[in-house]
PDB file of N, CA and C in Angstrom:
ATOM      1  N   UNK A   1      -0.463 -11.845 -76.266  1.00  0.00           N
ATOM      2  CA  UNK A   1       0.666 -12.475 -76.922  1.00  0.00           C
ATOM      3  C   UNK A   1       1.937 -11.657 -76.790  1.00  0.00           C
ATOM      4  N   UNK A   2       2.073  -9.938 -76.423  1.00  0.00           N
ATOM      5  CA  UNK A   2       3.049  -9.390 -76.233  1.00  0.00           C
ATOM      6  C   UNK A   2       4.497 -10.447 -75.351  1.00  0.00           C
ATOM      7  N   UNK A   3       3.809 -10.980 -74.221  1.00  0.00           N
ATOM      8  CA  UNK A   3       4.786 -11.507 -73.617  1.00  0.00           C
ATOM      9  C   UNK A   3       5.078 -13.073 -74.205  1.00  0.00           C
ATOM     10  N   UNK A   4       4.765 -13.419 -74.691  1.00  0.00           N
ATOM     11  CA  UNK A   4       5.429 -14.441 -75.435  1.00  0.00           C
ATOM     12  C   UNK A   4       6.023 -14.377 -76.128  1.00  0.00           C
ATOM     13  N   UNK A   5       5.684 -13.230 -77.044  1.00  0.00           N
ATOM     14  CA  UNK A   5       6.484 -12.758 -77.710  1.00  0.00           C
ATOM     15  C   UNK A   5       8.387 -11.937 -77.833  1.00  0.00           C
ATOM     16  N   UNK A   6       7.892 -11.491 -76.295  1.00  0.00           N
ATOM     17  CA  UNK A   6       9.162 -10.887 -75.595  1.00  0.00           C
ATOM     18  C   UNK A   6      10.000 -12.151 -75.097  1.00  0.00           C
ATOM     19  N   UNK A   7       9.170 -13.300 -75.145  1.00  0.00           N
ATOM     20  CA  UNK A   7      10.184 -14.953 -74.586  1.00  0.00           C
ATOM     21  C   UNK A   7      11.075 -14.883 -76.085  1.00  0.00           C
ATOM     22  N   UNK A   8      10.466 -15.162 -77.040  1.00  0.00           N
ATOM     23  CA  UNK A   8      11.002 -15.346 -78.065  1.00  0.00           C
ATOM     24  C   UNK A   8      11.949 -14.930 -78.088  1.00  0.00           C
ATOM     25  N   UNK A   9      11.626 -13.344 -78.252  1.00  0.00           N
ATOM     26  CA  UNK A   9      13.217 -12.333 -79.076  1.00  0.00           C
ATOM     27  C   UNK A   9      14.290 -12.326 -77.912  1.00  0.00           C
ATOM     28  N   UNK A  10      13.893 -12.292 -76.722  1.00  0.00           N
ATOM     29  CA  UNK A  10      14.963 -12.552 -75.640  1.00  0.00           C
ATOM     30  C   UNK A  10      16.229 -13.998 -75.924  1.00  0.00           C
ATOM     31  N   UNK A  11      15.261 -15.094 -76.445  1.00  0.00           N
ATOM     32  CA  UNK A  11      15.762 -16.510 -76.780  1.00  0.00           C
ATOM     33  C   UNK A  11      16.748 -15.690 -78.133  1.00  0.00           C
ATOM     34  N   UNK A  12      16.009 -15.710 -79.089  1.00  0.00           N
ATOM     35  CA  UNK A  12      16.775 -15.352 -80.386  1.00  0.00           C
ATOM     36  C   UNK A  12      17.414 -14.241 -80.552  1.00  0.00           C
ATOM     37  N   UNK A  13      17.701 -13.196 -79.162  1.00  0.00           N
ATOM     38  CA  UNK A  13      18.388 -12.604 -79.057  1.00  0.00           C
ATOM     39  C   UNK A  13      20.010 -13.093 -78.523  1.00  0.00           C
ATOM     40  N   UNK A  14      19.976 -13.917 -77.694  1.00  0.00           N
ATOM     41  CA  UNK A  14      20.643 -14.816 -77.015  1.00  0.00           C
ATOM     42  C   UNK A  14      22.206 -14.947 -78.410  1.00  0.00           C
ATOM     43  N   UNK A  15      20.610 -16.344 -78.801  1.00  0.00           N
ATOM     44  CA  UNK A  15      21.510 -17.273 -80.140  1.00  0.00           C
ATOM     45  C   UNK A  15      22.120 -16.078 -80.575  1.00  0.00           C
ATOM     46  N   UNK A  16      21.672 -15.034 -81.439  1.00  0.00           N
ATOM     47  CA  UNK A  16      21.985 -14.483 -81.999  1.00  0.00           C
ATOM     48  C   UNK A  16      23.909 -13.415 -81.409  1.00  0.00           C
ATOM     49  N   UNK A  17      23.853 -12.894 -80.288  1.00  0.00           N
ATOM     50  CA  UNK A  17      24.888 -12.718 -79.325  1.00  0.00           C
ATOM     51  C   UNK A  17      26.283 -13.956 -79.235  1.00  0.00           C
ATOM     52  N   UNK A  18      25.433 -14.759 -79.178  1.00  0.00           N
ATOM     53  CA  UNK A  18      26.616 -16.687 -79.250  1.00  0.00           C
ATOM     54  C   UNK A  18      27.321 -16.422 -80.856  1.00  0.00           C
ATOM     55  N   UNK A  19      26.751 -15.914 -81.537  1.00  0.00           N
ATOM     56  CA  UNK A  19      27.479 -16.596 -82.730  1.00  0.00           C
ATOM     57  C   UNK A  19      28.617 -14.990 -83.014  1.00  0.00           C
ATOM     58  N   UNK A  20      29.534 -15.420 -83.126  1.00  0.00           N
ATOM     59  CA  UNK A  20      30.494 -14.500 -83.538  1.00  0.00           C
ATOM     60  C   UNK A  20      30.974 -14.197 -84.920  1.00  0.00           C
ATOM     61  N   UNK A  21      31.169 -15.267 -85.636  1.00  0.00           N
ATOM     62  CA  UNK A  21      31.550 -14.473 -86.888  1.00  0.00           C
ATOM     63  C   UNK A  21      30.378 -15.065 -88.343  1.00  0.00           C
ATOM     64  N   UNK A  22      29.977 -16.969 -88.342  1.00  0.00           N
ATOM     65  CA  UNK A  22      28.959 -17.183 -89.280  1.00  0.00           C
ATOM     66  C   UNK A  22      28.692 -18.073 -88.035  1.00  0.00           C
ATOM     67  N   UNK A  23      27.207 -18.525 -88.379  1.00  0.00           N
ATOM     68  CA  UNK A  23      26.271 -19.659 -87.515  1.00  0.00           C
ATOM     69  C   UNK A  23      25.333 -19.537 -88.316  1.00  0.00           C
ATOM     70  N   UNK A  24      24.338 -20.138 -87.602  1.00  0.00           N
ATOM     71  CA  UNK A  24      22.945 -20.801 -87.929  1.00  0.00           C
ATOM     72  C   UNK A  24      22.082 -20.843 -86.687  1.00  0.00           C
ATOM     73  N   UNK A  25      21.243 -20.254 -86.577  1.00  0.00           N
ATOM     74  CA  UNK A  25      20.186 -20.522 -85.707  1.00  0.00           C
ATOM     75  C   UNK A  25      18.852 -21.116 -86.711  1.00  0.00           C
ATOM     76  N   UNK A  26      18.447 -21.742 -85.811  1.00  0.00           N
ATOM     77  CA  UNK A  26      17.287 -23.140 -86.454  1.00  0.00           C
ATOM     78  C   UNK A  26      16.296 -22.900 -85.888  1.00  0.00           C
ATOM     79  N   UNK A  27      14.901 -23.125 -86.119  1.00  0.00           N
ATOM     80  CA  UNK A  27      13.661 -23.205 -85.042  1.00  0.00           C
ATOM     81  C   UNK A  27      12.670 -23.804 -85.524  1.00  0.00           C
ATOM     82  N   UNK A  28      12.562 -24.613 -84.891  1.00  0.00           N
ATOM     83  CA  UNK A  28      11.534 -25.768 -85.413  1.00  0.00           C
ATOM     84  C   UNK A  28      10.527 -25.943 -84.166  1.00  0.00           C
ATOM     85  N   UNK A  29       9.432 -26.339 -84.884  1.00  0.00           N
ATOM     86  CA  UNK A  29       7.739 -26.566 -84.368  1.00  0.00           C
ATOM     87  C   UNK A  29       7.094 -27.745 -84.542  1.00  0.00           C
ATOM     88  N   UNK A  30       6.678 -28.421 -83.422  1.00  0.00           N
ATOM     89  CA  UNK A  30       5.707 -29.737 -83.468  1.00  0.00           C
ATOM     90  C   UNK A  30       4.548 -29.430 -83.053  1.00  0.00           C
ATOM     91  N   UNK A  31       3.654 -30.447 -82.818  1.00  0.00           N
ATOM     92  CA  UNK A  31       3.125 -30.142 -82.042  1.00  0.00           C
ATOM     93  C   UNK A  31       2.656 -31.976 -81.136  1.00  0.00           C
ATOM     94  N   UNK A  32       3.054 -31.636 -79.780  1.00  0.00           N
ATOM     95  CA  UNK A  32       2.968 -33.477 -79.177  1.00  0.00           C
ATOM     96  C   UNK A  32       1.915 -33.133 -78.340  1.00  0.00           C
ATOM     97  N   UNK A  33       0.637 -34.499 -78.449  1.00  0.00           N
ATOM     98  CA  UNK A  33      -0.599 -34.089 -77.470  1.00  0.00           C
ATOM     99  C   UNK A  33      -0.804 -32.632 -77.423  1.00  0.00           C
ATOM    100  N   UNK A  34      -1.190 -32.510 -76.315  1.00  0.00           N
ATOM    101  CA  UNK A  34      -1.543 -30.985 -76.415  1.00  0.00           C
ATOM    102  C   UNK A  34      -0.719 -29.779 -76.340  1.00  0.00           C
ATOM    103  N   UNK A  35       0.579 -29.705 -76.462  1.00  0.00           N
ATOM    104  CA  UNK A  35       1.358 -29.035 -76.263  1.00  0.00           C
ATOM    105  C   UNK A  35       1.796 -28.593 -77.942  1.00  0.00           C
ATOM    106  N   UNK A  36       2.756 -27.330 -77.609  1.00  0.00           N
ATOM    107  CA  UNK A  36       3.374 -27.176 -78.675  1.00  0.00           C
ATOM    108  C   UNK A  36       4.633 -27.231 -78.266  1.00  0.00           C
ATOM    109  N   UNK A  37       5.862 -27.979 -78.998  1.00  0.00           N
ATOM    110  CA  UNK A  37       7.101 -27.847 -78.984  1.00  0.00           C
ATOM    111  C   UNK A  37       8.066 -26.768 -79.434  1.00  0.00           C
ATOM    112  N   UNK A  38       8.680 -26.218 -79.170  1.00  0.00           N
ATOM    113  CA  UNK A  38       9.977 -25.076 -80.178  1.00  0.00           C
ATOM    114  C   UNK A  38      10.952 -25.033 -79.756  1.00  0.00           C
ATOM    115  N   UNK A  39      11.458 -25.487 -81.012  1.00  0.00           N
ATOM    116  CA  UNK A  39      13.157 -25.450 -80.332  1.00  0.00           C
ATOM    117  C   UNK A  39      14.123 -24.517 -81.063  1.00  0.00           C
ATOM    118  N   UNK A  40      14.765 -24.106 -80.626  1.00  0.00           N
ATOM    119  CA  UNK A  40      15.496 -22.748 -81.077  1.00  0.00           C
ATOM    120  C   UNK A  40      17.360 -22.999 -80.641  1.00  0.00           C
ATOM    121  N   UNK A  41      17.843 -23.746 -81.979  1.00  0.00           N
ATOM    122  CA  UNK A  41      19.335 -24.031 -81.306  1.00  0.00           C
ATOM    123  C   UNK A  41      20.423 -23.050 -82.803  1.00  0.00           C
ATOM    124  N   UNK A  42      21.173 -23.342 -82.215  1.00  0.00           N
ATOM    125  CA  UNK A  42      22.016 -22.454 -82.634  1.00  0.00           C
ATOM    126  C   UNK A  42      23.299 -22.774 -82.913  1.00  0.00           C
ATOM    127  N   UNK A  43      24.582 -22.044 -83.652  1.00  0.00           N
ATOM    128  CA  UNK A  43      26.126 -22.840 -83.515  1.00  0.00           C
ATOM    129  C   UNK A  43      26.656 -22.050 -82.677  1.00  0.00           C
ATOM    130  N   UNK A  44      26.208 -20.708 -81.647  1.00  0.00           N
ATOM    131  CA  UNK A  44      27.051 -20.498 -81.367  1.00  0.00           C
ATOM    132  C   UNK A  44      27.888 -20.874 -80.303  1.00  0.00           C
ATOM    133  N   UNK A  45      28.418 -20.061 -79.525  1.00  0.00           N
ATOM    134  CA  UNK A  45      29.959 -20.461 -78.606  1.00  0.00           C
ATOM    135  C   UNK A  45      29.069 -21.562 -77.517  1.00  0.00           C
ATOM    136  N   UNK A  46      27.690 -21.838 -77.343  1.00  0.00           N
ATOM    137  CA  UNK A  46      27.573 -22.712 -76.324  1.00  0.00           C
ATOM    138  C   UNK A  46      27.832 -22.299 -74.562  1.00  0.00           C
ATOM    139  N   UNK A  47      27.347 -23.249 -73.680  1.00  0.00           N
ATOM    140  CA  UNK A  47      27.164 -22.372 -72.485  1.00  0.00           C
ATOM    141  C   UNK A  47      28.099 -23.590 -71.444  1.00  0.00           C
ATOM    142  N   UNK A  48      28.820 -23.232 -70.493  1.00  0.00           N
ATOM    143  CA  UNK A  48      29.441 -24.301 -69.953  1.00  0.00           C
ATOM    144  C   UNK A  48      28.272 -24.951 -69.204  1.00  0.00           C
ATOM    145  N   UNK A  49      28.197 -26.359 -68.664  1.00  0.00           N
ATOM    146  CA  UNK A  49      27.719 -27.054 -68.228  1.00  0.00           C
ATOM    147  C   UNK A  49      27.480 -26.238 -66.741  1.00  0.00           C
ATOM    148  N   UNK A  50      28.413 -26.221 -66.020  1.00  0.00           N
ATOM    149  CA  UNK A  50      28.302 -25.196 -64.989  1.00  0.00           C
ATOM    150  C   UNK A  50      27.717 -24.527 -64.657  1.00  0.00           C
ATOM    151  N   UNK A  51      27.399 -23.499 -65.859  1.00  0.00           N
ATOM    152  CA  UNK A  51      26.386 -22.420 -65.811  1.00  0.00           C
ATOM    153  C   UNK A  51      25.024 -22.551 -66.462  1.00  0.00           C
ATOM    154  N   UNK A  52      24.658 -23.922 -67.140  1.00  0.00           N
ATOM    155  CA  UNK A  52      23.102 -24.476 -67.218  1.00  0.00           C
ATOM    156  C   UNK A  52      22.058 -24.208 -65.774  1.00  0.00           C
ATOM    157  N   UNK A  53      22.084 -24.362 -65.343  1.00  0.00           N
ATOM    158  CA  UNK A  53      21.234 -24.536 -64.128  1.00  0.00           C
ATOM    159  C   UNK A  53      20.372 -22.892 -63.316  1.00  0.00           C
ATOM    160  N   UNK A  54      22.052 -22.240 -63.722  1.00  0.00           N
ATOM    161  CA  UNK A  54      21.783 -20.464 -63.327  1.00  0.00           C
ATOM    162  C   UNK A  54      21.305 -19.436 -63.881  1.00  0.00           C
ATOM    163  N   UNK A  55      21.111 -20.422 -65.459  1.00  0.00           N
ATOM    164  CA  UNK A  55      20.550 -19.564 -66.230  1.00  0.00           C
ATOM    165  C   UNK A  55      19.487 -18.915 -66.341  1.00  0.00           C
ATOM    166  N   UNK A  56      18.728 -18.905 -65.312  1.00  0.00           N
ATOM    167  CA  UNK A  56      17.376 -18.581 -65.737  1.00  0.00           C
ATOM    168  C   UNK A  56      17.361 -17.349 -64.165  1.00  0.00           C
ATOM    169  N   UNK A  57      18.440 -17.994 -63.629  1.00  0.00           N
ATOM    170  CA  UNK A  57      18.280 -17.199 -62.083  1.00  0.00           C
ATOM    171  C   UNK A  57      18.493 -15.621 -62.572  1.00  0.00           C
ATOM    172  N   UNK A  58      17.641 -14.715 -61.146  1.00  0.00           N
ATOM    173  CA  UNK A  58      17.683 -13.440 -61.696  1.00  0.00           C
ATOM    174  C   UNK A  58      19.303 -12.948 -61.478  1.00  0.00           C
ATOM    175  N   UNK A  59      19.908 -12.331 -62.346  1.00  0.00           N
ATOM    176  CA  UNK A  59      20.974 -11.151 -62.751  1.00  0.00           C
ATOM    177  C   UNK A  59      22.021 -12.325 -63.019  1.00  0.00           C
ATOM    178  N   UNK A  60      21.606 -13.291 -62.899  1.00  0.00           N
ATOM    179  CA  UNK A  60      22.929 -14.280 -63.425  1.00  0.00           C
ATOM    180  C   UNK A  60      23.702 -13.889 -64.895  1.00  0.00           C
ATOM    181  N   UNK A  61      24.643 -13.789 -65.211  1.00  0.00           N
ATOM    182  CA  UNK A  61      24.734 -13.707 -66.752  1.00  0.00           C
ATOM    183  C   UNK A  61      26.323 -13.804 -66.703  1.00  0.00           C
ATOM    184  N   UNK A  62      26.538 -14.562 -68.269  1.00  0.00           N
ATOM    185  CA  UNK A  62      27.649 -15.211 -68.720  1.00  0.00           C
ATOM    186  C   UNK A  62      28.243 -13.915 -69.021  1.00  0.00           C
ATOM    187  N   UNK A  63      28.020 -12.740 -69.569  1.00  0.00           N
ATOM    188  CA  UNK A  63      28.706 -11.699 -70.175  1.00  0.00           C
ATOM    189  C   UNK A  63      29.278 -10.984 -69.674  1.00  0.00           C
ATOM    190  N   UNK A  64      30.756 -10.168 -70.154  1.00  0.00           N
ATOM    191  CA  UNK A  64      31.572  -9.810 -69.522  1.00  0.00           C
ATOM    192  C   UNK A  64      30.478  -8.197 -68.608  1.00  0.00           C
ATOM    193  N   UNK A  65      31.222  -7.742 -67.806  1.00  0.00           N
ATOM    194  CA  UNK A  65      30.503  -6.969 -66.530  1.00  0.00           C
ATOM    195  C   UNK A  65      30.281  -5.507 -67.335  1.00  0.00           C
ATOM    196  N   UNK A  66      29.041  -5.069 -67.601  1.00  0.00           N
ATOM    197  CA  UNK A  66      28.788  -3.929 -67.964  1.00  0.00           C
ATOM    198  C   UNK A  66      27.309  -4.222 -69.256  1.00  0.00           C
ATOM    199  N   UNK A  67      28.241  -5.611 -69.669  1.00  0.00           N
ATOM    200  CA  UNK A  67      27.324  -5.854 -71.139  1.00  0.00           C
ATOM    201  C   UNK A  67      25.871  -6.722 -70.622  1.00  0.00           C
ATOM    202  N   UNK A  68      25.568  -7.041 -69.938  1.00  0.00           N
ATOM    203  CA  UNK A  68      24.727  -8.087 -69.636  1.00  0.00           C
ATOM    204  C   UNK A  68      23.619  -7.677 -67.785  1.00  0.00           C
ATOM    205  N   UNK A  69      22.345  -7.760 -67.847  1.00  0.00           N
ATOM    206  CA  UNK A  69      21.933  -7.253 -66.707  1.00  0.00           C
ATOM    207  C   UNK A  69      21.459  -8.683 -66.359  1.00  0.00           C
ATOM    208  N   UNK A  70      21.462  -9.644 -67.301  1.00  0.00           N
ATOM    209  CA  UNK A  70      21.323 -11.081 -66.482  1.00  0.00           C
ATOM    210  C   UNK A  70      19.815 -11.153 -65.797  1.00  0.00           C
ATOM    211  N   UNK A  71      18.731 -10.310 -66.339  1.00  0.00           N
ATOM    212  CA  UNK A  71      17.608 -10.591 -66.577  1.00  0.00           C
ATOM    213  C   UNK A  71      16.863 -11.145 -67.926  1.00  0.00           C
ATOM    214  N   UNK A  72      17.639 -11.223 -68.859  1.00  0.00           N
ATOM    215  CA  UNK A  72      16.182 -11.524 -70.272  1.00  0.00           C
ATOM    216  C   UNK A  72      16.058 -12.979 -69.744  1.00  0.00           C
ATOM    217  N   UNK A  73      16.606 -13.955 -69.504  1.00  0.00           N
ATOM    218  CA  UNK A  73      16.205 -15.069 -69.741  1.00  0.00           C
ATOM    219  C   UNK A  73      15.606 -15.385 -68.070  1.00  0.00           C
ATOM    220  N   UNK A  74      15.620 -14.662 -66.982  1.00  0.00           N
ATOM    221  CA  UNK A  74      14.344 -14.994 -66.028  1.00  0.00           C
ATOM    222  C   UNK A  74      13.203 -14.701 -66.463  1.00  0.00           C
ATOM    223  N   UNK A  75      13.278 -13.292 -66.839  1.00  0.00           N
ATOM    224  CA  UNK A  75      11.614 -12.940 -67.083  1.00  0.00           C
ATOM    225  C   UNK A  75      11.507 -13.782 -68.253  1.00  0.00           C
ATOM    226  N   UNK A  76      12.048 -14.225 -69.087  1.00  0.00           N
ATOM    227  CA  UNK A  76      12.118 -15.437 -70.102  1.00  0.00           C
ATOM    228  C   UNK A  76      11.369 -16.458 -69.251  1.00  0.00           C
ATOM    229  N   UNK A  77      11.763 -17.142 -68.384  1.00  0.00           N
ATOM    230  CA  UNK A  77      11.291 -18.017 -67.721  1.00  0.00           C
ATOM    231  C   UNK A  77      10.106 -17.846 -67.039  1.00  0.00           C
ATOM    232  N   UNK A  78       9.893 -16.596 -66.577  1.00  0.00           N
ATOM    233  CA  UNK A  78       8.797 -16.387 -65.657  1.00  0.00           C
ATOM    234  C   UNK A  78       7.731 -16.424 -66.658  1.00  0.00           C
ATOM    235  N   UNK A  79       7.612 -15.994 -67.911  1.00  0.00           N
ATOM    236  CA  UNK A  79       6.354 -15.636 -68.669  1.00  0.00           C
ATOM    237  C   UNK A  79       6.070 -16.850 -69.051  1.00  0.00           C
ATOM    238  N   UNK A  80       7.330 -17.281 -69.371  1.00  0.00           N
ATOM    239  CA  UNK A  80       6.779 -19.366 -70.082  1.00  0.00           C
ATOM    240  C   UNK A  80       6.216 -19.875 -68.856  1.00  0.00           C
ATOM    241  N   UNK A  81       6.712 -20.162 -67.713  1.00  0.00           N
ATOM    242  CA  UNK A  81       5.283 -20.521 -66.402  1.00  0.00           C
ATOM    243  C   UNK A  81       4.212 -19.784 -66.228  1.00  0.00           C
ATOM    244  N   UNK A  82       4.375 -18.651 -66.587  1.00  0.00           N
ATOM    245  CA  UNK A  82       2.884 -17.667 -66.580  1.00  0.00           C
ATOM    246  C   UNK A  82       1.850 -18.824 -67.289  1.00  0.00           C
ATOM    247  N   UNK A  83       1.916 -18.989 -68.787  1.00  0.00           N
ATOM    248  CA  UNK A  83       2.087 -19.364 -69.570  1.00  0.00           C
ATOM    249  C   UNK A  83       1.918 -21.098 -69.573  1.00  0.00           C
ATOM    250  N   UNK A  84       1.954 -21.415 -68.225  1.00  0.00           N
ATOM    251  CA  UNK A  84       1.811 -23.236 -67.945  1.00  0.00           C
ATOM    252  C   UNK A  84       2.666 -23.907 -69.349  1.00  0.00           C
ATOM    253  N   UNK A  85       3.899 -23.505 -69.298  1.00  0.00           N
ATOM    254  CA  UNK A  85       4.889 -23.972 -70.086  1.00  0.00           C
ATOM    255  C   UNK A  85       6.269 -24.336 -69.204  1.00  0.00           C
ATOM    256  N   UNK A  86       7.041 -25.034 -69.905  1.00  0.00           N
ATOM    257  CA  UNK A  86       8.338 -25.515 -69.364  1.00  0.00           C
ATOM    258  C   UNK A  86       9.443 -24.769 -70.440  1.00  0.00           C
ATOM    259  N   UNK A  87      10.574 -24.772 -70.165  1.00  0.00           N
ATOM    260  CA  UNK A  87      11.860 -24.022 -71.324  1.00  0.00           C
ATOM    261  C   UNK A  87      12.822 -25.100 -70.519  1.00  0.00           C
ATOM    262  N   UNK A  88      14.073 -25.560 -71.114  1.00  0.00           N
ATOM    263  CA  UNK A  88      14.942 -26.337 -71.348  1.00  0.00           C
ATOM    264  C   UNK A  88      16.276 -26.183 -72.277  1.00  0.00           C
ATOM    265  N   UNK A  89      17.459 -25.751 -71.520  1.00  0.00           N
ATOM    266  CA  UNK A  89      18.368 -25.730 -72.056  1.00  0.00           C
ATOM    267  C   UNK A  89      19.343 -26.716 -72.290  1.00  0.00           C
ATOM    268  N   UNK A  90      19.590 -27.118 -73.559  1.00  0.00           N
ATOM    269  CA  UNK A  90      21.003 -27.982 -73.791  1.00  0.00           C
ATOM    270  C   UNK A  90      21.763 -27.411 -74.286  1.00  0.00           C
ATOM    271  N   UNK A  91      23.467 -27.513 -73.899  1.00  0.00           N
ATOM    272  CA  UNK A  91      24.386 -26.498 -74.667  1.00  0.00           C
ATOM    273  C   UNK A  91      25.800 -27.884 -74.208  1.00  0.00           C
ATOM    274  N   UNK A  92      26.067 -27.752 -75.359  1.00  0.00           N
ATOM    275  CA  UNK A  92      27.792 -27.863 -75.593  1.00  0.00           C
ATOM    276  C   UNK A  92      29.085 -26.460 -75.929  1.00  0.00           C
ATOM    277  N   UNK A  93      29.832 -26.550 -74.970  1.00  0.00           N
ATOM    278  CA  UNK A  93      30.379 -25.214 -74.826  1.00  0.00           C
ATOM    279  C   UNK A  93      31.267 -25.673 -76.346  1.00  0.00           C
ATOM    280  N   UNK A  94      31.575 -24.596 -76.764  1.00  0.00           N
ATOM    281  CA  UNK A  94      31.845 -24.603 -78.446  1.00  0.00           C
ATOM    282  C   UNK A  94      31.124 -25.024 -79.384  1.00  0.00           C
ATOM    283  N   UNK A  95      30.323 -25.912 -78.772  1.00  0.00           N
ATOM    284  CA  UNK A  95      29.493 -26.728 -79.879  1.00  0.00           C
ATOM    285  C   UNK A  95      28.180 -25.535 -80.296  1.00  0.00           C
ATOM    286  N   UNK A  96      27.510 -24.829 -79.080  1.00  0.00           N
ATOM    287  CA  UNK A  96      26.206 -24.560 -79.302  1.00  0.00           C
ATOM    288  C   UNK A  96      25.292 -24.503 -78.389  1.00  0.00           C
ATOM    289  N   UNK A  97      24.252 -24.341 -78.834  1.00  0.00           N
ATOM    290  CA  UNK A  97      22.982 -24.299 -77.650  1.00  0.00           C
ATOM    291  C   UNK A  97      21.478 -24.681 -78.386  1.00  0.00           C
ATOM    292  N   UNK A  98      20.623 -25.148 -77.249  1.00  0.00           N
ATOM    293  CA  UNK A  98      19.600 -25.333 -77.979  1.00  0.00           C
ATOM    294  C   UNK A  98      18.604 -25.326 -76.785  1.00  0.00           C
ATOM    295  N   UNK A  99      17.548 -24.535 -76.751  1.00  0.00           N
ATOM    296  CA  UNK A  99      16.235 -24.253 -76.038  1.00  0.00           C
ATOM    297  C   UNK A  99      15.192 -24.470 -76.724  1.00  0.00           C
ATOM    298  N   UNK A 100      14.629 -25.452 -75.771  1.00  0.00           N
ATOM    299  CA  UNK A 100      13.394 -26.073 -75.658  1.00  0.00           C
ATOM    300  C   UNK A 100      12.451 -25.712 -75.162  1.00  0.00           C
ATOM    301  N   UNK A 101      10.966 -25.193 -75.659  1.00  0.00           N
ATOM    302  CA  UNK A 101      10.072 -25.124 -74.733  1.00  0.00           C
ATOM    303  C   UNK A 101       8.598 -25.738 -75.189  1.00  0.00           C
ATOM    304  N   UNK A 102       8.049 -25.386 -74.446  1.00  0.00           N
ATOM    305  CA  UNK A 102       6.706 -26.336 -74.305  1.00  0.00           C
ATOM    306  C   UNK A 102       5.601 -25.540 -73.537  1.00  0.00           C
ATOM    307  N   UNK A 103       4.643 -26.106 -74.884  1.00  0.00           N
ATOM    308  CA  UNK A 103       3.644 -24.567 -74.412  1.00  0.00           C
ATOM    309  C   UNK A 103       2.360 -25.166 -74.535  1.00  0.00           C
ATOM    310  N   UNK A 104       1.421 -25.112 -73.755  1.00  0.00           N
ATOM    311  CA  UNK A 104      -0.187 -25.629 -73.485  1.00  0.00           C
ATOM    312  C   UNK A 104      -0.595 -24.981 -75.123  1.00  0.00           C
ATOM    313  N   UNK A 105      -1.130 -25.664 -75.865  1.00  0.00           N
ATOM    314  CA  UNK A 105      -2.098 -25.204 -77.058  1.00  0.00           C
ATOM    315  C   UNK A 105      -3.449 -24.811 -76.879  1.00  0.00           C
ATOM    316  N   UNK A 106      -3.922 -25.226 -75.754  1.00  0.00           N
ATOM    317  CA  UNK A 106      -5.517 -24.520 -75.746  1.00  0.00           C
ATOM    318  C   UNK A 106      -5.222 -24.267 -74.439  1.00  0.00           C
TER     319      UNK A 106
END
């Protein structure tokens, strides 16, 4: 469970970075057929549309140059496919962000 665990705090490390002065990060749990759902959204600053897609690519990162190595959220990604899971980002830039993932239960 270490590395699932490291998906997590990487995610709620994220949200947590987005929000600048008050927010809310949320995380909620289903569970559909055999999967488990979690979604983990947030108020903060949101991600441009643009940069959805790159997010997961290795050293990509939104943060200014020094602050960010633009790995947590590949190996983020890599452990959730380890893992026979999917992750899913929606973000409105100002609005927020919200990651989705989906995880085999047995």
């Amino acid at each position: 469970m270490g590395k699932i665990h490291q998906a997590f705090f990487d995610i709620l490390t994220n949200s947590i970075e987005s929000i600048y002065d008050k927010g809310e990060i949320i995380v909620t749990t289903k569970i559909e057929g055999n999967d488990a759902i979690i979604e983990i959204a947030d108020t903060g600053v949101g991600i441009e549309k643009k940069n959805l897609e790159q997010l997961t690519d290795p050293f990509f990162t939104t943060k200014p140059p020094g602050e960010g190595t633009g790995l947590g959220l590949s190996i983020t990604y890599s452990i959730i496919k380890e893992h026979k899971g999917t992750i899913k980002f929606e973000s409105e830039f100002g609005e927020g962000t919200t990651v989705i993932i989906r995880l085999p239960v047995n």
